[in-house]
Protein backbone atom coordinates (compact mmCIF):
# COMPACT_ATOMS: atom_id res chain seq x y z
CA UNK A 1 0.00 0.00 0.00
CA UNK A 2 1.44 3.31 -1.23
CA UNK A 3 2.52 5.52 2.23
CA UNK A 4 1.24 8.65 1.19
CA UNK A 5 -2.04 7.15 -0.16
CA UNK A 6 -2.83 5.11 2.67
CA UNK A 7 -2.90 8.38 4.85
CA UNK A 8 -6.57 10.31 5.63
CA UNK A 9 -6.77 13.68 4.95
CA UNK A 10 -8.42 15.76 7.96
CA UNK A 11 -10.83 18.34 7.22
CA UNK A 12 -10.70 21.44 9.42
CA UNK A 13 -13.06 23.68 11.06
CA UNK A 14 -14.71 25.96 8.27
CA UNK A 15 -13.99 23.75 5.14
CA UNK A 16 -16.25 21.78 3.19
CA UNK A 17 -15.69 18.75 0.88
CA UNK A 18 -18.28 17.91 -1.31
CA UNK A 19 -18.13 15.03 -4.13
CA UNK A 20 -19.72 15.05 -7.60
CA UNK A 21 -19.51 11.67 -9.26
CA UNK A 22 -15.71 11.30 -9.31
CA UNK A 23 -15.39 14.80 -8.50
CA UNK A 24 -14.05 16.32 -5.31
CA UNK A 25 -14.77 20.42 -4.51
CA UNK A 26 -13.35 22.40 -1.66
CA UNK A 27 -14.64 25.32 -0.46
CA UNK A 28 -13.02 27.48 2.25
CA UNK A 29 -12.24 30.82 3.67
CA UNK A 30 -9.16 31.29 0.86
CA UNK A 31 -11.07 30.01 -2.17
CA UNK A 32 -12.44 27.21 -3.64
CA UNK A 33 -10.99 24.45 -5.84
CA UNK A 34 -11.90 21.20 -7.24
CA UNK A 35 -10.70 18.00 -8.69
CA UNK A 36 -11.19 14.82 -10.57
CA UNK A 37 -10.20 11.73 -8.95
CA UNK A 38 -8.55 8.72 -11.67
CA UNK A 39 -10.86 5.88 -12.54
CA UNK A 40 -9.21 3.02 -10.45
CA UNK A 41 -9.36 4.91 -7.12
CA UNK A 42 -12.24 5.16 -4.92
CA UNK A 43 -12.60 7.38 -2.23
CA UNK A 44 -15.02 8.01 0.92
CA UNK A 45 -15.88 11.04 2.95
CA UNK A 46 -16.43 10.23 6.40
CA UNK A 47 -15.76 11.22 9.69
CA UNK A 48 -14.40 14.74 9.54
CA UNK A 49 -11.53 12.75 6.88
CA UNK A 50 -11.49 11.71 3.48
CA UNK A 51 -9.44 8.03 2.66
CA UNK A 52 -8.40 6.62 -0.43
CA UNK A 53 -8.54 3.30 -1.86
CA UNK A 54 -7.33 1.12 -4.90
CA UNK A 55 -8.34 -1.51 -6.81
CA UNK A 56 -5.66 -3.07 -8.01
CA UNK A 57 -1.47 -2.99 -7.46
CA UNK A 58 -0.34 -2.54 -10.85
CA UNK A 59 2.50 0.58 -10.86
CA UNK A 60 0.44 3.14 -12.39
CA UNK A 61 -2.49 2.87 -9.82
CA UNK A 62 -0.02 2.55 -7.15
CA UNK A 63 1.16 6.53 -8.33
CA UNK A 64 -1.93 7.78 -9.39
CA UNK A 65 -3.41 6.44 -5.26
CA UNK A 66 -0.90 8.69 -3.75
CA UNK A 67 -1.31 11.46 -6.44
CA UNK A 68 -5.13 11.67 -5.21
CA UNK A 69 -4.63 11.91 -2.03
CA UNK A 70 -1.10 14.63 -2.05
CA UNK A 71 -3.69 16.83 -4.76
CA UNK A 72 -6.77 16.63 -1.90
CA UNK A 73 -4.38 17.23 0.95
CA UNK A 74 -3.15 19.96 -1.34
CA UNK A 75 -6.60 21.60 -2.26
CA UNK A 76 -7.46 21.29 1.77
CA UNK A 77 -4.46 22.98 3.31
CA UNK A 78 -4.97 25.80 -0.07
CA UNK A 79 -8.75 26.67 1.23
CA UNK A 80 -8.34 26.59 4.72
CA UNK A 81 -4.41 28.53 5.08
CA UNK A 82 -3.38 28.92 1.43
CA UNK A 83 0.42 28.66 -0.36
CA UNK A 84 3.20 31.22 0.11
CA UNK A 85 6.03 31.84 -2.10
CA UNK A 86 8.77 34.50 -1.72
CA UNK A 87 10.95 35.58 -4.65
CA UNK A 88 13.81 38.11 -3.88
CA UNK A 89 15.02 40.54 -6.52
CA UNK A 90 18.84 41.03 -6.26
CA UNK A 91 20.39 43.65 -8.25
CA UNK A 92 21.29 47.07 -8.84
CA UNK A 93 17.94 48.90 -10.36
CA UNK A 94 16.16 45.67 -10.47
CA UNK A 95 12.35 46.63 -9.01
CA UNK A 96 8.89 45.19 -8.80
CA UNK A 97 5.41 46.95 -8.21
CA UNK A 98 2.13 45.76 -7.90
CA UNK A 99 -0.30 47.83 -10.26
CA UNK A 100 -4.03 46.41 -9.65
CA UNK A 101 -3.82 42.69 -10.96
CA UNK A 102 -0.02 43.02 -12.79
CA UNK A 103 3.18 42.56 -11.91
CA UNK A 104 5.04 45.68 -13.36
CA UNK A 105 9.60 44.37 -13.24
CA UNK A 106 12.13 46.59 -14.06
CA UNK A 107 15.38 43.84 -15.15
CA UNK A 108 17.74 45.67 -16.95
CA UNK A 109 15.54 45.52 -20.06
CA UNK A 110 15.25 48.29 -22.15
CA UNK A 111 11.24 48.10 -21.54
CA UNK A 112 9.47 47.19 -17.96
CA UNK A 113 8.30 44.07 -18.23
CA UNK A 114 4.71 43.65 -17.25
CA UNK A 115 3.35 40.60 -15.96
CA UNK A 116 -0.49 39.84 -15.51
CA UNK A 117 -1.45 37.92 -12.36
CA UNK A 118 -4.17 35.50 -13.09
CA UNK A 119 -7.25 34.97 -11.08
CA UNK A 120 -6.35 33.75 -7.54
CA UNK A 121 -3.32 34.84 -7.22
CA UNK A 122 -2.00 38.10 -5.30
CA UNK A 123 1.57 39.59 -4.74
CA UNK A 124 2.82 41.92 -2.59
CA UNK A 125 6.32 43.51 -2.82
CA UNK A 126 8.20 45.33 0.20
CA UNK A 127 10.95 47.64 0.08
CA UNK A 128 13.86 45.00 0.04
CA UNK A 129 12.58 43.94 -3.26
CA UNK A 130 10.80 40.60 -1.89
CA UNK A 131 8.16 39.59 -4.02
CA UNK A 132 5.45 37.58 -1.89
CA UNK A 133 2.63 35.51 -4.05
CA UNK A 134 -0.01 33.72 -2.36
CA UNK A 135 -2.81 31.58 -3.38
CA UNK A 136 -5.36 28.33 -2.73
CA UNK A 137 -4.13 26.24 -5.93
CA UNK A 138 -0.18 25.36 -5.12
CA UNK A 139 0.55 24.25 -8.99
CA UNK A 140 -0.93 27.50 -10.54
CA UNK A 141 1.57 29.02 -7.25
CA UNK A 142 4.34 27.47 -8.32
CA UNK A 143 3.64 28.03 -12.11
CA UNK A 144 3.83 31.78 -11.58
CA UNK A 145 6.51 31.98 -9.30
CA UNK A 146 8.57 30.18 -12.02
CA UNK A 147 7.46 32.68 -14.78
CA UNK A 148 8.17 35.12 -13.17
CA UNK A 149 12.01 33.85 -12.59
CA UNK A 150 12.47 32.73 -15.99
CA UNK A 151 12.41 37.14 -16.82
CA UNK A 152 15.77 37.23 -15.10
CA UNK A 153 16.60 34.02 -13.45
CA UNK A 154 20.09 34.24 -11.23
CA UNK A 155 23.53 35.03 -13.25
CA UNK A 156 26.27 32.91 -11.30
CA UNK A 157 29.04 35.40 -11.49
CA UNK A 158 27.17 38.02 -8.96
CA UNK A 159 24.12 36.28 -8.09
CA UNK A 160 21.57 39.10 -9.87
CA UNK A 161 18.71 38.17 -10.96
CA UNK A 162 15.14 36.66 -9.57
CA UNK A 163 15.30 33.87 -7.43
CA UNK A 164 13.32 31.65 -4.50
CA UNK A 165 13.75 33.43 -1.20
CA UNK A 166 15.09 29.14 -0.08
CA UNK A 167 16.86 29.17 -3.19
CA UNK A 168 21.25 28.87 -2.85
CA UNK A 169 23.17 30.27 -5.58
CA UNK A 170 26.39 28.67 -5.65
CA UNK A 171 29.11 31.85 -7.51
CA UNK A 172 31.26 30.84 -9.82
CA UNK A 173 34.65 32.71 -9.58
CA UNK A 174 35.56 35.37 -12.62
CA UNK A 175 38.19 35.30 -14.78
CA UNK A 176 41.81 34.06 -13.70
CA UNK A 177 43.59 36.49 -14.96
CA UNK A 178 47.10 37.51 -14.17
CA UNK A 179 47.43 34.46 -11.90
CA UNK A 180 50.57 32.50 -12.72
């Protein structure tokens, strides 16, 4: 039995699962999100939890048993606290500003680059140049955050660039010259 599928997933106080056919929706104080659970696993609300079970051992139902249950937990922990991810700009002249739903960078272009948040997803920007996103839905989180380092992603001579607040840039040293 896969060890991540085998797990419940506890619903808090103030969020709601509801199932439609093979269908799961949360709803919660930070949104709502749904998805469609795979054919060969069933699942049961019950409890205050919801477990999964499979029907058979083969490899791909194996995966696609703990996939279910990671992408509920997922949804769960997205309506009821939400995601976080921090991006830090580092770099002389290198800005961000939040302008209603865009992302407006200056990167050493010669044109700002503007960047359109999509729906559920909100930024805020402080004065070290720390770019906070946060929404319910962790893959459409994650999606963005790595948009919006692929603008400028770290150089690994000085470290400029956008990168993951977690993120370690190991600097390369510069050019050798003179040394005998």
């Amino acid at each position: 039995m896969s060890r991540i599928g085998k797990q419940t997933v506890l619903i808090p106080k103030g969020v709601t699962i509801t199932a439609q056919g093979r269908r799961l929706n949360v709803k919660g104080p930070k949104g709502e999100l749904g998805f469609e659970i795979p054919e060969p696993i069933g699942f049961e609300i019950a409890g205050g939890e919801v477990s999964f079970k499979r029907s058979t051992e083969d490899r791909t139902t194996r995966a696609l048993h703990g996939m279910a249950r990671a992408m509920t937990a997922n949804m769960v922990t997205g309506c009821s606290v939400g995601f976080k991810r921090v991006l830090a700009i580092v770099g002389v002249g290198y800005r961000a500003a939040v302008k209603g739903s865009s992302l407006d960078l200056t990167l050493g272009f010669s044109h700002p680059v503007s960047y359109p948040l999509p729906t559920g997803v909100s930024a805020e920007v402080d004065k070290e140049g720390k770019i906070t996103l946060s929404a319910a839905d962790k893959a459409l989180l994650g999606q963005v955050a790595a948009d919006i380092r692929r603008w400028r992603p770290p150089e690994p001579y000085k470290g400029k660039g956008i990168r993951y607040a977690d993120e370690v840039i190991t600097l390369k040293e510069g050019k050798a010259r003179g040394k005998k």
